[in-house]
C-alpha atoms as a PDB file:
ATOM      1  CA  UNK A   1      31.872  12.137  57.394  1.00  0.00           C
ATOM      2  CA  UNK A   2      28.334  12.678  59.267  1.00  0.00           C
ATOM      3  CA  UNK A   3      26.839  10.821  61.225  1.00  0.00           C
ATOM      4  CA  UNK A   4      24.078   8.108  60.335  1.00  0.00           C
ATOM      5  CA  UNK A   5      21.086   6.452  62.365  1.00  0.00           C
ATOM      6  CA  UNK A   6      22.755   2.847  61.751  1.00  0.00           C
ATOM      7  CA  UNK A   7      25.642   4.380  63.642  1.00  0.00           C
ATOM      8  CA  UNK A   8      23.703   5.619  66.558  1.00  0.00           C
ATOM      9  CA  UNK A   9      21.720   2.596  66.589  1.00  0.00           C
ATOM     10  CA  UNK A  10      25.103   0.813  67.039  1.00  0.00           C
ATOM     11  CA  UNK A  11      26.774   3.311  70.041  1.00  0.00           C
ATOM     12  CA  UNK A  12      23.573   2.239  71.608  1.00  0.00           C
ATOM     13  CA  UNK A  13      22.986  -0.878  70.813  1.00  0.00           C
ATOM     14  CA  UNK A  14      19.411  -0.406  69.331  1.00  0.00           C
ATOM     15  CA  UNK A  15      17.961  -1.286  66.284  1.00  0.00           C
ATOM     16  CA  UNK A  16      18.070   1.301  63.804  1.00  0.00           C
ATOM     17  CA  UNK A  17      14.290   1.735  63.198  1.00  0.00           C
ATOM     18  CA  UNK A  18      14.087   2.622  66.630  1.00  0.00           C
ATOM     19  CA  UNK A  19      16.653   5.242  66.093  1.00  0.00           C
ATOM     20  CA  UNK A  20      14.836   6.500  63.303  1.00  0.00           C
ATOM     21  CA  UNK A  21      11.512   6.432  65.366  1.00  0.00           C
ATOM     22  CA  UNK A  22      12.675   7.884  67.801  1.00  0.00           C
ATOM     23  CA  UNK A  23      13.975  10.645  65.747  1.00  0.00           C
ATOM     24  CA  UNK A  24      10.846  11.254  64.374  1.00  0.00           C
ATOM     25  CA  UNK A  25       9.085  11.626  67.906  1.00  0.00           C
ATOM     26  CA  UNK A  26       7.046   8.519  66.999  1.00  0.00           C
ATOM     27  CA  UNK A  27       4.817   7.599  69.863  1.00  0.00           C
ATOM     28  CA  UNK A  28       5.741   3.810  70.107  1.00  0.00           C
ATOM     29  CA  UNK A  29       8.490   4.989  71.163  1.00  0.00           C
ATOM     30  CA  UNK A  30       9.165   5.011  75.042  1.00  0.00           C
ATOM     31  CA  UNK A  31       9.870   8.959  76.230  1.00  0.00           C
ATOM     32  CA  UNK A  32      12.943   7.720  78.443  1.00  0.00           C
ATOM     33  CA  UNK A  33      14.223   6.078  75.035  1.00  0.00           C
ATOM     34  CA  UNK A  34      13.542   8.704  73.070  1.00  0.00           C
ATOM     35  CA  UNK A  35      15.498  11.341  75.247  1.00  0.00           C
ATOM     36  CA  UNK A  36      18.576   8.787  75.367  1.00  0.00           C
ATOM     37  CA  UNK A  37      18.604   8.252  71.450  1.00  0.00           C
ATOM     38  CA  UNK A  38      18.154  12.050  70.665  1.00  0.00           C
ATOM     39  CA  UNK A  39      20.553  13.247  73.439  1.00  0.00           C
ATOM     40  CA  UNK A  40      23.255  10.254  71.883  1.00  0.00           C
ATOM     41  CA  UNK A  41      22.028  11.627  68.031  1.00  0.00           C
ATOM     42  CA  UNK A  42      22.897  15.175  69.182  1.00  0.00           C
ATOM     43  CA  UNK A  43      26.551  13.786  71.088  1.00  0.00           C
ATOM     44  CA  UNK A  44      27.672  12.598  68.092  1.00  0.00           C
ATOM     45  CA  UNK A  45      26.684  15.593  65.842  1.00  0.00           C
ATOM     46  CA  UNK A  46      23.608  13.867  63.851  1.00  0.00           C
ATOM     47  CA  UNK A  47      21.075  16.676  62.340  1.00  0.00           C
ATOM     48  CA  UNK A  48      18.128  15.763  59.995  1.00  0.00           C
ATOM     49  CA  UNK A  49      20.348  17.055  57.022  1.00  0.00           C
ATOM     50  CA  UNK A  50      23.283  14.889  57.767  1.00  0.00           C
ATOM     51  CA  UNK A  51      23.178  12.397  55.349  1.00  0.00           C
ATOM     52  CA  UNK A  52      21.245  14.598  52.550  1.00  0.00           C
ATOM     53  CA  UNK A  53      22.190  12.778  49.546  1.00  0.00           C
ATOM     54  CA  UNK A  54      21.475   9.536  51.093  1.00  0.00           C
ATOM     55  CA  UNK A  55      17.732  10.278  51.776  1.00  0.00           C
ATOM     56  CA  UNK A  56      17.428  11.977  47.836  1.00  0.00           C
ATOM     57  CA  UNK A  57      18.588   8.617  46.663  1.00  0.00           C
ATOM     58  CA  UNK A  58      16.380   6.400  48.670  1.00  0.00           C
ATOM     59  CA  UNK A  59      13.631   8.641  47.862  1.00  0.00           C
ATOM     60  CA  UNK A  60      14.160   8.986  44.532  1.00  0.00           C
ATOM     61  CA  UNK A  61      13.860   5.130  44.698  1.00  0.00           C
ATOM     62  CA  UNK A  62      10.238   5.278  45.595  1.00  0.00           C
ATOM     63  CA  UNK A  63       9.179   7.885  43.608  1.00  0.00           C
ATOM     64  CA  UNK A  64       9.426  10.539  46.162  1.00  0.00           C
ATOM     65  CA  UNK A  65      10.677  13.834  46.517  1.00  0.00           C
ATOM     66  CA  UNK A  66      13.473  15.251  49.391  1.00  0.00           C
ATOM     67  CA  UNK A  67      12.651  18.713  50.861  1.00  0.00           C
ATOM     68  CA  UNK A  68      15.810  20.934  50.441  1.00  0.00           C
ATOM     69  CA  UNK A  69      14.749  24.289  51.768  1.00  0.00           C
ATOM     70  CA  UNK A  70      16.122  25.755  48.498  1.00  0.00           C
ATOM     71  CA  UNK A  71      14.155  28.353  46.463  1.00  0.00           C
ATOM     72  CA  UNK A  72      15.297  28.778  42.746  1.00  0.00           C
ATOM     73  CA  UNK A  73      14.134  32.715  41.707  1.00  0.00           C
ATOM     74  CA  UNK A  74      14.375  33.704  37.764  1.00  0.00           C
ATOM     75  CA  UNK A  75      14.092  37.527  37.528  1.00  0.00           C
ATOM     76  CA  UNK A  76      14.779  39.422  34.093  1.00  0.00           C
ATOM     77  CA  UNK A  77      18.357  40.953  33.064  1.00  0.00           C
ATOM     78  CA  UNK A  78      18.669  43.953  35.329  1.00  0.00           C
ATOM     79  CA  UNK A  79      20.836  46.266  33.433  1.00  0.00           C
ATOM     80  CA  UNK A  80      23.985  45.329  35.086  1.00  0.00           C
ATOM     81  CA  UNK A  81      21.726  46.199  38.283  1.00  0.00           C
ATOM     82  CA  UNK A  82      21.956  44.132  41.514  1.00  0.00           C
ATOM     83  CA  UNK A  83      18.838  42.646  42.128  1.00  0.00           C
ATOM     84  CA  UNK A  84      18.580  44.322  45.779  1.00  0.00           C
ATOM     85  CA  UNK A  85      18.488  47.624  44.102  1.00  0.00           C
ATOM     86  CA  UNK A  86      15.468  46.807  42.190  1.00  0.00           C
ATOM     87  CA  UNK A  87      12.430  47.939  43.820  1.00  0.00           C
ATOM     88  CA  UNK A  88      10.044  45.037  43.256  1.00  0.00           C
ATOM     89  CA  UNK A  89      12.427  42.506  43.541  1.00  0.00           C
ATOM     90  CA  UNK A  90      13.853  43.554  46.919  1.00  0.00           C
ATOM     91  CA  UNK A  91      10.703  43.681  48.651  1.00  0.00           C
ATOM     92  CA  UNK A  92       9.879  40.016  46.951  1.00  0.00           C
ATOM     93  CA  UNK A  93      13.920  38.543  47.429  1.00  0.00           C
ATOM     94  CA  UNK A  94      13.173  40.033  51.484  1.00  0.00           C
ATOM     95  CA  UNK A  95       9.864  37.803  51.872  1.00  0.00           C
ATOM     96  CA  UNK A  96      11.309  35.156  50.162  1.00  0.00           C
ATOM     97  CA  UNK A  97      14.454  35.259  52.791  1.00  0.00           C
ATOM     98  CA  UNK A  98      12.099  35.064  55.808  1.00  0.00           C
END
């Protein structure tokens, strides 16, 4: 199960919207705290994408949107053709990639 900011507020004993500040590199938060609650966030295997479906649901909540890093590409039928054999569409699947 991964890892959430209420947990690492807890191994330190900090609130959690100072974890979450601090995760953000908010400036009202101390540098000396911030390097404790990151190096503790990346001891216990926390990442920004740990708790994914939590933050779509909260988000969706107030009418925001989650970044996923995930780019949906519709092409036409190829003639049983992979897609990387296309001319066009290599070049454009190759920037896309990057």
């Amino acid at each position: 199960m991964p890892v959430t900011q209420k947990q690492i507020a807890a191994e330190l004993g900090v609130s959690w919207s100072l974890v979450t500040r601090a995760l953000r590199d908010h400036p009202s938060v101390a540098p000396a705290t911030r390097r404790r609650i990151q190096e503790a966030a990346q001891r216990l295997g926390y990442t920004e994408h740990s708790n994914r479906e939590a933050r779509a649901l909260i988000a969706r909540r107030y009418g925001h949107r989650v970044k996923t890093s995930i780019v949906a590409v519709i092409t036409p039928p190829h003639d049983n053709e992979p897609l990387h054999n296309a001319p066009f569409f290599s070049s454009l699947l190759d920037g896309i990639e990057l």
